[in-house]
Protein backbone atom coordinates (compact mmCIF):
# COMPACT_ATOMS: atom_id res chain seq x y z
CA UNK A 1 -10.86 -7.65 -21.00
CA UNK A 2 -8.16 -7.95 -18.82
CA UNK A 3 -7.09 -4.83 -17.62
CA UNK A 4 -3.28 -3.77 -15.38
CA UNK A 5 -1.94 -1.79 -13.95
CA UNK A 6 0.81 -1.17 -11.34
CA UNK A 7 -1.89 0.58 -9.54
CA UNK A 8 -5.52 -0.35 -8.64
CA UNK A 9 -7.13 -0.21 -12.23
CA UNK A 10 -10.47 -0.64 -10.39
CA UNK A 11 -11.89 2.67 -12.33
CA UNK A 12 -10.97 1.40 -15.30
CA UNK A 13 -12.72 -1.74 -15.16
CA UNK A 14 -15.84 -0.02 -13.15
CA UNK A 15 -16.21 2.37 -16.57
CA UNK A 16 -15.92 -0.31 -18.88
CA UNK A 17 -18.61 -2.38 -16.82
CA UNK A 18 -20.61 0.67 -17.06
CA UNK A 19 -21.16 0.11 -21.27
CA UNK A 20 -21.88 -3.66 -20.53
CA UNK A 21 -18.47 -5.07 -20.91
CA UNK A 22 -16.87 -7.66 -19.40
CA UNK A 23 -12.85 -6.77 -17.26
CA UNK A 24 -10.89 -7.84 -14.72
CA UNK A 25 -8.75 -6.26 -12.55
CA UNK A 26 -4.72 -7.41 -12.91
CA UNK A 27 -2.51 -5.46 -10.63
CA UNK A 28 1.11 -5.58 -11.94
CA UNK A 29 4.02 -4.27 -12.80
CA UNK A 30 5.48 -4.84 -16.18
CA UNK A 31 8.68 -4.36 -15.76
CA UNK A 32 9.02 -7.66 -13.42
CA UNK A 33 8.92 -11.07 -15.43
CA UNK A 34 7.10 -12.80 -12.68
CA UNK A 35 4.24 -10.30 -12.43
CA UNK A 36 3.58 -9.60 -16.20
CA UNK A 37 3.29 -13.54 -16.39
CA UNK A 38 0.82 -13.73 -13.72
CA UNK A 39 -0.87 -11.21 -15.65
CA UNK A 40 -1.28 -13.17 -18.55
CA UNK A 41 -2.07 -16.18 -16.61
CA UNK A 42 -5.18 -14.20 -14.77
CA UNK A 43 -6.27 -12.86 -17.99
CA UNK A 44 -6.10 -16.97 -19.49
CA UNK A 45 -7.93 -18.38 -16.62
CA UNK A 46 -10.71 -15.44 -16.62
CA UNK A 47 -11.11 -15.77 -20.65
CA UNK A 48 -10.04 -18.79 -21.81
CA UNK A 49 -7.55 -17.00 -24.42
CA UNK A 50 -5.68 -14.03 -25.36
CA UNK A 51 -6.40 -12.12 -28.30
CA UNK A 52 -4.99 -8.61 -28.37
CA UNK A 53 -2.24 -7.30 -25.81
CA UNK A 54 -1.98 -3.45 -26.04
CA UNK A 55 0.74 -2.31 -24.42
CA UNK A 56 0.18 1.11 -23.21
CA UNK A 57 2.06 1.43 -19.61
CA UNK A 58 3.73 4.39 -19.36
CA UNK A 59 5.86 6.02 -16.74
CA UNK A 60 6.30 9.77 -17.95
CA UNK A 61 3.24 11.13 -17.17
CA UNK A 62 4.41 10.62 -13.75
CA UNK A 63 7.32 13.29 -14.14
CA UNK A 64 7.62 16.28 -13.92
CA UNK A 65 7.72 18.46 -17.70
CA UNK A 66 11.41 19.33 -17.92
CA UNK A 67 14.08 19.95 -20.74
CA UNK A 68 15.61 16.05 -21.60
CA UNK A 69 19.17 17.25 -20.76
CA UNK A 70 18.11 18.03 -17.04
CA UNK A 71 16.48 13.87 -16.96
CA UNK A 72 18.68 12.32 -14.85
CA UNK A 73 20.21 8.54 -15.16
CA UNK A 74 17.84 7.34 -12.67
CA UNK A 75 14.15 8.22 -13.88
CA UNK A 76 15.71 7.70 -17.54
CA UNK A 77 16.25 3.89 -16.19
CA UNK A 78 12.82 4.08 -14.63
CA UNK A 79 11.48 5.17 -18.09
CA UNK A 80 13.02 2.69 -19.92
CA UNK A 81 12.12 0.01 -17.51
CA UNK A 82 8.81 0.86 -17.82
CA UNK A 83 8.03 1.81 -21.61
CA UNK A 84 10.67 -0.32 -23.02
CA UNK A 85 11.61 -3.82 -20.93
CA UNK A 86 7.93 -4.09 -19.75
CA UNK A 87 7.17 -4.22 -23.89
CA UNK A 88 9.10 -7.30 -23.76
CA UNK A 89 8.27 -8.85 -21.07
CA UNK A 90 4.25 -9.09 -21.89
CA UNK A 91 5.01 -9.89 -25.34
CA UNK A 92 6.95 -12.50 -23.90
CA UNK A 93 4.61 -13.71 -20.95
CA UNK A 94 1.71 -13.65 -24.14
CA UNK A 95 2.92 -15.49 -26.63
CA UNK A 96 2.76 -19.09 -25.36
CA UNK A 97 -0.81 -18.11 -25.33
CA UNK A 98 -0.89 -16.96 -28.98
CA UNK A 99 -2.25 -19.87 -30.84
CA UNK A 100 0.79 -18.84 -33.36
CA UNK A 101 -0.06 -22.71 -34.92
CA UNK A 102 -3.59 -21.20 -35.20
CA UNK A 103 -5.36 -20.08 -38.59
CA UNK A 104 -4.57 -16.52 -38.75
CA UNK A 105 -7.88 -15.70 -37.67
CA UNK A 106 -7.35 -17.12 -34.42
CA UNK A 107 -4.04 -15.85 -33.71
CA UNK A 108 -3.42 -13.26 -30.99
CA UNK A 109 -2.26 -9.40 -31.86
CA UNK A 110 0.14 -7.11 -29.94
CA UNK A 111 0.23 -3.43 -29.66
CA UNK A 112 3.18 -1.17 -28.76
CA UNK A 113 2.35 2.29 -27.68
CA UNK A 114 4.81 4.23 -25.23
């Protein structure tokens, strides 16, 4: 399993190591084109394949709990950045690697959750 994250997802990959899985560590940032495609490219070269991309970064647990109407233009950006364009850009960065031509059973799947 490949696992990112903008920052150090070391414990992540420690716990799953722990119940005798296999993970990498992918530092990135999926907002940027460049990094979520060296993502998928470490994941490739560790495993040969790609066979489920969940999509799970999320920025808001970072901010503070607030009414929406005080969110300013700024971390709404961020937000978006973050739980909407970074959606897009793994999808994009993984689907070369989907084996789309594949049988079904060998084609990759991709989760949303923001």
């Amino acid at each position: 399993m490949g696992v990112a994250d903008i920052d150090d997802p070391g414990r992540t990959v420690e716990e799953i190591e722990s119940f005798g899985g296999t993970a990498i560590r992918l530092m990135a940032d999926v907002t940027s084109e460049a990094s979520a495609a060296r993502m998928v490219d470490g994941t490739v070269e560790a495993f040969g394949r790609i066979d489920i991309l969940v999509n799970n970064a999320a920025l808001s647990g970072k901010l503070a709990l607030k009414p929406f109407t005080e969110i300013g233009q700024r971390e709404w950006d961020a937000v978006m950045a973050v739980n909407v364009r970074g959606v897009f850009e793994c999808a994009k960065a993984v689907v070369p690697h989907s084996g789309q031509s594949a049988p079904p059973s060998e084609r990759s799947s991709m989760l949303a959750s923001s």
